[in-house]
Structures are given as C-alpha cells and as structure tokens.
N, C-alpha and C. Protein backbone atom coordinates (compact mmCIF):
# COMPACT_ATOMS: atom_id res chain seq x y z
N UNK A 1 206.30 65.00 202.03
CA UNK A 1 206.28 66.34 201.48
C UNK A 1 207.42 66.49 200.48
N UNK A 2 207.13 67.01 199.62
CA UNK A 2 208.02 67.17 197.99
C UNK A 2 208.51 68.75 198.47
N UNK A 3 210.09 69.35 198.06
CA UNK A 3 209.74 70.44 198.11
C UNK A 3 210.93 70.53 196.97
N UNK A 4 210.42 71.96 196.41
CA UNK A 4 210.83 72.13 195.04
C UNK A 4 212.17 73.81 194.80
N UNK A 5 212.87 73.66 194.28
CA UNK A 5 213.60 74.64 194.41
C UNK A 5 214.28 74.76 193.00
N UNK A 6 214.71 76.03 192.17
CA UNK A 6 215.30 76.26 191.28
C UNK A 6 216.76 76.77 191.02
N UNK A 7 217.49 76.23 190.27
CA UNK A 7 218.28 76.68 189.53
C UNK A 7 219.00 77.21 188.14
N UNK A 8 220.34 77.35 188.12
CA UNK A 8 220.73 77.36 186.82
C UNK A 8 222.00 77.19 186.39
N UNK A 9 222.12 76.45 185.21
CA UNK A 9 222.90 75.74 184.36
C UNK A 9 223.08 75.57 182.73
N UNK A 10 224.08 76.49 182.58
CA UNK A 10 224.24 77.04 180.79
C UNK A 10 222.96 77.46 180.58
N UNK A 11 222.65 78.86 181.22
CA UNK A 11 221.45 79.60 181.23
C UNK A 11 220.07 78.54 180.75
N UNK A 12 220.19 77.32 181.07
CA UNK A 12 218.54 76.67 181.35
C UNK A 12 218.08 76.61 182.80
N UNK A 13 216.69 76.53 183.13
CA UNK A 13 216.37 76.59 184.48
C UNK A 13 215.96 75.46 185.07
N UNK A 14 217.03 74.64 185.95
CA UNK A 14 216.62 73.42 186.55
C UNK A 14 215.89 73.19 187.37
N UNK A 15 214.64 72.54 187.58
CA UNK A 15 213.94 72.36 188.35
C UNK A 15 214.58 71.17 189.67
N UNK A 16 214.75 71.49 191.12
CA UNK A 16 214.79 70.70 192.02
C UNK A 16 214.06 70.57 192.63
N UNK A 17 213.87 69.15 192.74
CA UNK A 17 212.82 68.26 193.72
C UNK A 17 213.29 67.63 194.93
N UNK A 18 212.90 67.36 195.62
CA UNK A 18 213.02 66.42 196.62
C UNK A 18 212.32 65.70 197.03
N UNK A 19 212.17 64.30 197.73
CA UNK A 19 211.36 63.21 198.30
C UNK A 19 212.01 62.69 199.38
N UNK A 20 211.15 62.35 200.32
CA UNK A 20 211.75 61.56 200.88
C UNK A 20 212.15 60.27 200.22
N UNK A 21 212.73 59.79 200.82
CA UNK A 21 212.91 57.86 200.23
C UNK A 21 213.30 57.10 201.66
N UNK A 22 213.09 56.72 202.30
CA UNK A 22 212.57 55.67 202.96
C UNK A 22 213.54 54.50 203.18
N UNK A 23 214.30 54.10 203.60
CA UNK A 23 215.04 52.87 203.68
C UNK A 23 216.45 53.03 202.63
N UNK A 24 216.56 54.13 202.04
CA UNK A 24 218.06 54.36 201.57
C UNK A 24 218.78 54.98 202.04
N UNK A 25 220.01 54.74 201.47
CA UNK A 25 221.37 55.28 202.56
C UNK A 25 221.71 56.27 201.96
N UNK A 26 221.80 58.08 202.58
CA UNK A 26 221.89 58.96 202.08
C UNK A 26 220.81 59.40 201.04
N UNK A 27 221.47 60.67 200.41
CA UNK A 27 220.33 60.69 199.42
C UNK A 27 221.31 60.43 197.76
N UNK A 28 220.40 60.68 197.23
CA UNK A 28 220.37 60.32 195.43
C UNK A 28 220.26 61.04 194.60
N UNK A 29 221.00 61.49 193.52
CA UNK A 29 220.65 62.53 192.75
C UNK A 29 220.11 61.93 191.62
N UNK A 30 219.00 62.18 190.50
CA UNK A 30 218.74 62.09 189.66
C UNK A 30 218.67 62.75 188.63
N UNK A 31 219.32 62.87 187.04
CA UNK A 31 219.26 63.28 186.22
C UNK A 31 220.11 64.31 186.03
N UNK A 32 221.42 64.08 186.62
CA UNK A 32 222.37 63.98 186.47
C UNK A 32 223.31 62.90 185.68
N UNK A 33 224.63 62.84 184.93
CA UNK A 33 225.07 61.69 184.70
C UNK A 33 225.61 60.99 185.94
N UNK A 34 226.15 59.44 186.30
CA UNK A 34 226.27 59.21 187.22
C UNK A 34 227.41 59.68 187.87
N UNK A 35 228.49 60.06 186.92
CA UNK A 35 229.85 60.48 187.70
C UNK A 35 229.42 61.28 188.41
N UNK A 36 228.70 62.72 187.78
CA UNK A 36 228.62 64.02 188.36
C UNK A 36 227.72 63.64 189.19
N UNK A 37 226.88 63.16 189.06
CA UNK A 37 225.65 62.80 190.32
C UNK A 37 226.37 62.71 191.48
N UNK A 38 227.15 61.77 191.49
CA UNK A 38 228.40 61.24 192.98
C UNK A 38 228.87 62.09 193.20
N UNK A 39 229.55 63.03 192.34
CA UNK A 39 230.69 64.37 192.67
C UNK A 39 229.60 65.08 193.04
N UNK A 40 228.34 65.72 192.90
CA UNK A 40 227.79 67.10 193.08
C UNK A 40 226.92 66.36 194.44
N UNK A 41 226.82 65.59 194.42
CA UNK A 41 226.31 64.31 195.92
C UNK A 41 227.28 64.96 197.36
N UNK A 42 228.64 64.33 196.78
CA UNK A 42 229.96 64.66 198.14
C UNK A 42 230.13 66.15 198.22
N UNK A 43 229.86 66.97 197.48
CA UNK A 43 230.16 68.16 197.44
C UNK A 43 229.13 68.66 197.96
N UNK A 44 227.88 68.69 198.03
CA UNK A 44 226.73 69.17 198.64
C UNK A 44 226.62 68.73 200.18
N UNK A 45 226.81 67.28 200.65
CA UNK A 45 227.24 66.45 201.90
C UNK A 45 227.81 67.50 202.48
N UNK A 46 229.48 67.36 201.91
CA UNK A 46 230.50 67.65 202.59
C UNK A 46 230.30 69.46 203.13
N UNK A 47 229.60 69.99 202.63
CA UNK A 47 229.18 71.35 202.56
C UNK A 47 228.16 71.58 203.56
N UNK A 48 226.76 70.54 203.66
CA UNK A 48 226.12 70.72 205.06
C UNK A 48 226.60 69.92 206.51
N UNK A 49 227.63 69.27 206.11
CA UNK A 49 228.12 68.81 207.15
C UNK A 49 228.96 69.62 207.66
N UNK A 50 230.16 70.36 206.79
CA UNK A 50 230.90 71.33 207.53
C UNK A 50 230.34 72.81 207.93
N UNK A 51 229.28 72.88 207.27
CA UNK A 51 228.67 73.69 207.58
C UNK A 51 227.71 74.35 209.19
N UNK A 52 227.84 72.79 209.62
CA UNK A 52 227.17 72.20 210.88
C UNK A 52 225.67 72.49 211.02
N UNK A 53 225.06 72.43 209.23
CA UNK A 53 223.54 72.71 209.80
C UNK A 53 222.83 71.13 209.16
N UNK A 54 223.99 70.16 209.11
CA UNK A 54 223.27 68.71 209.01
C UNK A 54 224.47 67.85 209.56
N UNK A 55 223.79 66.97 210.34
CA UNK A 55 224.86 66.43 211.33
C UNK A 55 224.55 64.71 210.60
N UNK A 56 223.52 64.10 210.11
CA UNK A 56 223.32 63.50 209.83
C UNK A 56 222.90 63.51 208.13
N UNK A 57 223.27 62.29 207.16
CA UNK A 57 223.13 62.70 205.45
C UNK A 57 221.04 61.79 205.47
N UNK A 58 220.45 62.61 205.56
CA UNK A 58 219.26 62.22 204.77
C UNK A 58 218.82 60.74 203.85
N UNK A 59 217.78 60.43 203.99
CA UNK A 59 217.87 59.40 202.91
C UNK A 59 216.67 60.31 202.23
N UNK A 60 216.94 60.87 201.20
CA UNK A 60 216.55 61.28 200.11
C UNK A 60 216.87 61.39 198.69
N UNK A 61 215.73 61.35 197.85
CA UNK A 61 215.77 61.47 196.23
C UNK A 61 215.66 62.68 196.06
N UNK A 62 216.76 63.31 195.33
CA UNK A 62 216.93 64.36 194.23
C UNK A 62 216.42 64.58 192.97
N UNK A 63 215.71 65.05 192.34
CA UNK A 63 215.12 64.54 190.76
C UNK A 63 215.45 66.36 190.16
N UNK A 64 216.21 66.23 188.81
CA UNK A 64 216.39 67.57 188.54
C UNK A 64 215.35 67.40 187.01
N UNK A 65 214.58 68.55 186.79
CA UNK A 65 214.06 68.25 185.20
C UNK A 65 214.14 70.07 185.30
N UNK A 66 214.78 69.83 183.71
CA UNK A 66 215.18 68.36 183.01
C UNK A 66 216.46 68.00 183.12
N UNK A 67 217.03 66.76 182.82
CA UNK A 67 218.01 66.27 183.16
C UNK A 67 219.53 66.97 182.70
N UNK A 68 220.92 67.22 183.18
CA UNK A 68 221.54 68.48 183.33
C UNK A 68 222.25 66.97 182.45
N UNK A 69 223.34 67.31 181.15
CA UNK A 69 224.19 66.46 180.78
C UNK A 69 225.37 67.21 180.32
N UNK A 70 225.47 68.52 180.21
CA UNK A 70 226.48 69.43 179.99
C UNK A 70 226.54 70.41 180.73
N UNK A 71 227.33 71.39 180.84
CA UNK A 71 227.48 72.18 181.96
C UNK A 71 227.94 72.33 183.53
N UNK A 72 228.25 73.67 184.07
CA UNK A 72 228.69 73.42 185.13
C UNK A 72 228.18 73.28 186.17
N UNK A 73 227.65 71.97 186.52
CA UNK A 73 227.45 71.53 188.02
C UNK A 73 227.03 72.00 188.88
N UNK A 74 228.09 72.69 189.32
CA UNK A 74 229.13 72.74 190.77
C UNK A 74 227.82 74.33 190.70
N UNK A 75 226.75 74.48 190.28
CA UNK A 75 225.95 75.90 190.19
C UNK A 75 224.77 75.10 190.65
N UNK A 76 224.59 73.68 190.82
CA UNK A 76 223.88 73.65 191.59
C UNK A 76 223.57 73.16 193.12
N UNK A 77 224.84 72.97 193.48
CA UNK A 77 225.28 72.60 194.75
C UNK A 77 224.63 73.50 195.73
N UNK A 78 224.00 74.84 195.47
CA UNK A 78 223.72 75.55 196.28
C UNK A 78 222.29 75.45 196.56
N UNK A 79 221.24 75.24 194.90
CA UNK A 79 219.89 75.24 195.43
C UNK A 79 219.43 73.39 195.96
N UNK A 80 220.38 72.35 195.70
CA UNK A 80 220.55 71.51 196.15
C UNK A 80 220.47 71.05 197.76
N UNK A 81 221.43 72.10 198.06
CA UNK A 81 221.59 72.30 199.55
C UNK A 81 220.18 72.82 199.85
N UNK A 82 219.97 73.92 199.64
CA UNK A 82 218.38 74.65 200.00
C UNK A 82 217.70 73.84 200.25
N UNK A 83 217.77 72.87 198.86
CA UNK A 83 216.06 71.75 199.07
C UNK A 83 216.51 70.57 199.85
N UNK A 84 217.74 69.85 200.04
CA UNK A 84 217.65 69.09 201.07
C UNK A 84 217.82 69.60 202.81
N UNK A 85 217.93 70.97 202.94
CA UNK A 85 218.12 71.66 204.50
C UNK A 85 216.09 71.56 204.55
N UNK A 86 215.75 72.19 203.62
CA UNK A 86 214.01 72.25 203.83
C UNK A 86 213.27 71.43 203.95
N UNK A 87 213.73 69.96 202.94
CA UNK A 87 213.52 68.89 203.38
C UNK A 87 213.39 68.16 204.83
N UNK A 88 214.70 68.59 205.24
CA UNK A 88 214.62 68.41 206.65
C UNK A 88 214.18 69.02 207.53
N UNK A 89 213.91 70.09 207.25
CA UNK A 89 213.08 71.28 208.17
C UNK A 89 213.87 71.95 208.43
N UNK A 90 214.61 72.36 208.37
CA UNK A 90 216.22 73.26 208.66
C UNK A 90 215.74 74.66 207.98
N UNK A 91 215.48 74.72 207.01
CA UNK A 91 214.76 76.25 206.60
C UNK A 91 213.28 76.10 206.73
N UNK A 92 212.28 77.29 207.15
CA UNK A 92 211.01 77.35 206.52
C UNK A 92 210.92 76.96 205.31
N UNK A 93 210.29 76.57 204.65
CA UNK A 93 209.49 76.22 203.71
C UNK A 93 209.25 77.69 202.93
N UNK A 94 209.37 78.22 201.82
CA UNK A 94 208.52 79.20 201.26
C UNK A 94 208.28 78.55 199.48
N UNK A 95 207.26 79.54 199.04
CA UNK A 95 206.45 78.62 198.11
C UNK A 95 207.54 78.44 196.60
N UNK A 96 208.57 79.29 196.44
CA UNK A 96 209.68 78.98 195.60
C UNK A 96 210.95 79.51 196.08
N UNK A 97 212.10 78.83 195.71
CA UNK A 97 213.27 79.45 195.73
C UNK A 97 214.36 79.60 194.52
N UNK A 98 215.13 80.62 193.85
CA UNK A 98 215.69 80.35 193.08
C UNK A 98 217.28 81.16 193.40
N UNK A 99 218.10 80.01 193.49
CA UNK A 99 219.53 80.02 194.23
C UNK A 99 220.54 80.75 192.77
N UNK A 100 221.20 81.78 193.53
CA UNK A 100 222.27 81.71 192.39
C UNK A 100 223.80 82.36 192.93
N UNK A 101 223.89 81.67 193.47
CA UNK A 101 225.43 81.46 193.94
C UNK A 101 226.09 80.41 194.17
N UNK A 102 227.21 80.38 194.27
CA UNK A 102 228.22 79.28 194.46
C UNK A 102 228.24 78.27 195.89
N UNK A 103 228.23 77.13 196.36
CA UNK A 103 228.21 76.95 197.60
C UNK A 103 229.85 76.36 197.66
N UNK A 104 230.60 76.78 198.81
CA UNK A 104 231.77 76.43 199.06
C UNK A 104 231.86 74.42 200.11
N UNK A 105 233.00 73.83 199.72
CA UNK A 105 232.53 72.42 200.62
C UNK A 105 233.00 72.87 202.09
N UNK A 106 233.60 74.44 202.50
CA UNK A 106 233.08 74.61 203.84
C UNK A 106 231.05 75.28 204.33
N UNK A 107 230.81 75.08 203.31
CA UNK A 107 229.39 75.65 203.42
C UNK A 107 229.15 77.11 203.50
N UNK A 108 229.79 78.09 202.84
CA UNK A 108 230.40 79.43 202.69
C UNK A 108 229.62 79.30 201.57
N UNK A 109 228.69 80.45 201.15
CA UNK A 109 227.65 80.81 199.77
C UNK A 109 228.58 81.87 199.34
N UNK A 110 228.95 82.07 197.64
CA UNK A 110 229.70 83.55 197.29
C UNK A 110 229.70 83.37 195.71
N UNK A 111 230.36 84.12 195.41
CA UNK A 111 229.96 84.48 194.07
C UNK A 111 228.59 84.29 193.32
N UNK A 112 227.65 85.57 193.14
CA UNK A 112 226.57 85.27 192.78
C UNK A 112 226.73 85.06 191.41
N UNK A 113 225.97 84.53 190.46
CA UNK A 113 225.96 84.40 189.10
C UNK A 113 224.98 85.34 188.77
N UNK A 114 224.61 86.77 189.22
CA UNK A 114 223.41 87.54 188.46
C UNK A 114 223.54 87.45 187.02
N UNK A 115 225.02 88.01 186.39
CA UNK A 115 225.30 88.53 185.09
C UNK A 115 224.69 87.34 184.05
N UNK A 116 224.31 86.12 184.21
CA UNK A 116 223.54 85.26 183.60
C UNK A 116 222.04 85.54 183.56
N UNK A 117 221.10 86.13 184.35
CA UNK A 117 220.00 86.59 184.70
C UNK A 117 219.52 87.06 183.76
N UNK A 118 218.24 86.68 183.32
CA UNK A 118 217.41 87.50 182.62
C UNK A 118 217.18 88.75 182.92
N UNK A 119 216.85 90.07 182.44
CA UNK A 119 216.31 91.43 183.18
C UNK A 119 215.34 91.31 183.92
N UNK A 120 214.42 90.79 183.54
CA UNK A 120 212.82 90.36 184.13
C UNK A 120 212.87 89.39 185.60
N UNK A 121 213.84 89.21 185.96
CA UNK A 121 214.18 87.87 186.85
C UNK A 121 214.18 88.73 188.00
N UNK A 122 213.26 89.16 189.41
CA UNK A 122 213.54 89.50 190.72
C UNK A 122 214.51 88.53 191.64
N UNK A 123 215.29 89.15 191.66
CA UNK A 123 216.41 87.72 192.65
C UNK A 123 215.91 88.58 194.38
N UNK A 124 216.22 87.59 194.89
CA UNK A 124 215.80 87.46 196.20
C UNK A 124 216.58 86.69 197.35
N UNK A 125 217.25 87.31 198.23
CA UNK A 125 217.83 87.04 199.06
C UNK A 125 217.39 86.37 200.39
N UNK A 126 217.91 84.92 200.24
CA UNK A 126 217.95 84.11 201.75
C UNK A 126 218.17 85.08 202.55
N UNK A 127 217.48 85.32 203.99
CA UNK A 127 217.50 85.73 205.03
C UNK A 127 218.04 84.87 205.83
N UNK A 128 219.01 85.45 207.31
CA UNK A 128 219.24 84.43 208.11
C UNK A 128 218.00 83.74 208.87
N UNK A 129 217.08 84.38 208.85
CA UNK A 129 216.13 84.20 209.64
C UNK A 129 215.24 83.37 208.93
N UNK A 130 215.39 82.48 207.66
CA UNK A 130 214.68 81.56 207.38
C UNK A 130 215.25 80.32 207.84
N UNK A 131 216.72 80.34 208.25
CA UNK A 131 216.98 79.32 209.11
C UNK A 131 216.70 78.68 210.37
N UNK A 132 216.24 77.81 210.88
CA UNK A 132 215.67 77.43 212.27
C UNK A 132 216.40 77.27 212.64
C-alpha cells in the first residue's frame, strides 16, 4: 500500500509518497539532495522515536515530486512523519493530508506556516483521534 501525503516548500507543493521496500535498512528519502536526504532522514527518526509512537525505523522508500533542491527542509519533516506513522498503521489512513507545521526532534508539532497559504486552501486539523 502507497500512501500519499502533502506538503510545502518555498511555496511549491510537494507531493509525499511512501512504499514499502522490503529488505532495506530503515527508510530512504528520495528527491531530495543526498546531504539533506540524511539530515531530514535523522530528524524525522529521531522525532518518531522520541516521540514514542515508533519504536522501531521502517524499511521504507520516501519519493517527494517533484524533487525539493532549494529551500527549507526542515517543513517537511512533519508531513514526512504523517506518511511514514500511516505507513505503518499508526494513523488511519484518510484519502489526503496536507501538513503545515513544524515537527520538533522531541516529536512536539508547532509553529504553523498558514501565512504561506493560498486563500482558497481549507487547512485541516490532525485530530488525536486519528491516532491508534
């Protein structure tokens, strides 16, 4: 099962994917450069691990389109997290998500980024209760 989640980065809208992958260690970001791939990798980890809603790192592929080569990152650490917790079944499943806040590497969500938002854009708030 693929599951798909959105973000944003120097007001473009990144598409996140997920896959399983099968016989790799941890997961993988794609389309990212490789530094940041590794940095926004440990920072997302270190965030569901302290977070205590992943006790174990996934072997999964990340695929962002289109590929992020400028900009700040660290904005998508949060819908990142989303799609690998759903991945694992840790959240319901719903048919889109689009994240816009900060995720802390204690796993603390804050500062929203609305003021980037289109007018037309309904933002929509995670419930606790999509968590299992």
């Amino acid at each position: 099962m693929a599951v798909r989640v959105w973000g944003v980065v120097e007001d473009q809208l990144i598409e996140i994917r997920t896959e399983p992958h099968p016989g790799a260690a941890g997961f993988r970001i794609e389309g990212l450069p490789r530094k940041r791939g590794r940095t926004t990798r440990d920072r997302v980890r270190a965030a569901l691990l302290n977070s205590g809603l992943m006790s174990v790192t996934p072997s999964l592929t990340i695929r962002l389109d289109p590929n992020v080569r400028t900009g700040d990152t660290s904005q998508l650490d949060l819908p990142i997290a989303l799609a690998v917790l759903t991945q694992m079944g840790n959240i319901i499943e719903v048919p889109w998500v689009f994240a816009t806040a900060r995720l802390g590497l204690d796993g603390c969500v804050f500062s929203p980024l609305l003021s980037k938002l289109p007018s037309n854009v309904t933002v929509v708030t995670v419930l606790e209760e999509l968590v299992r």
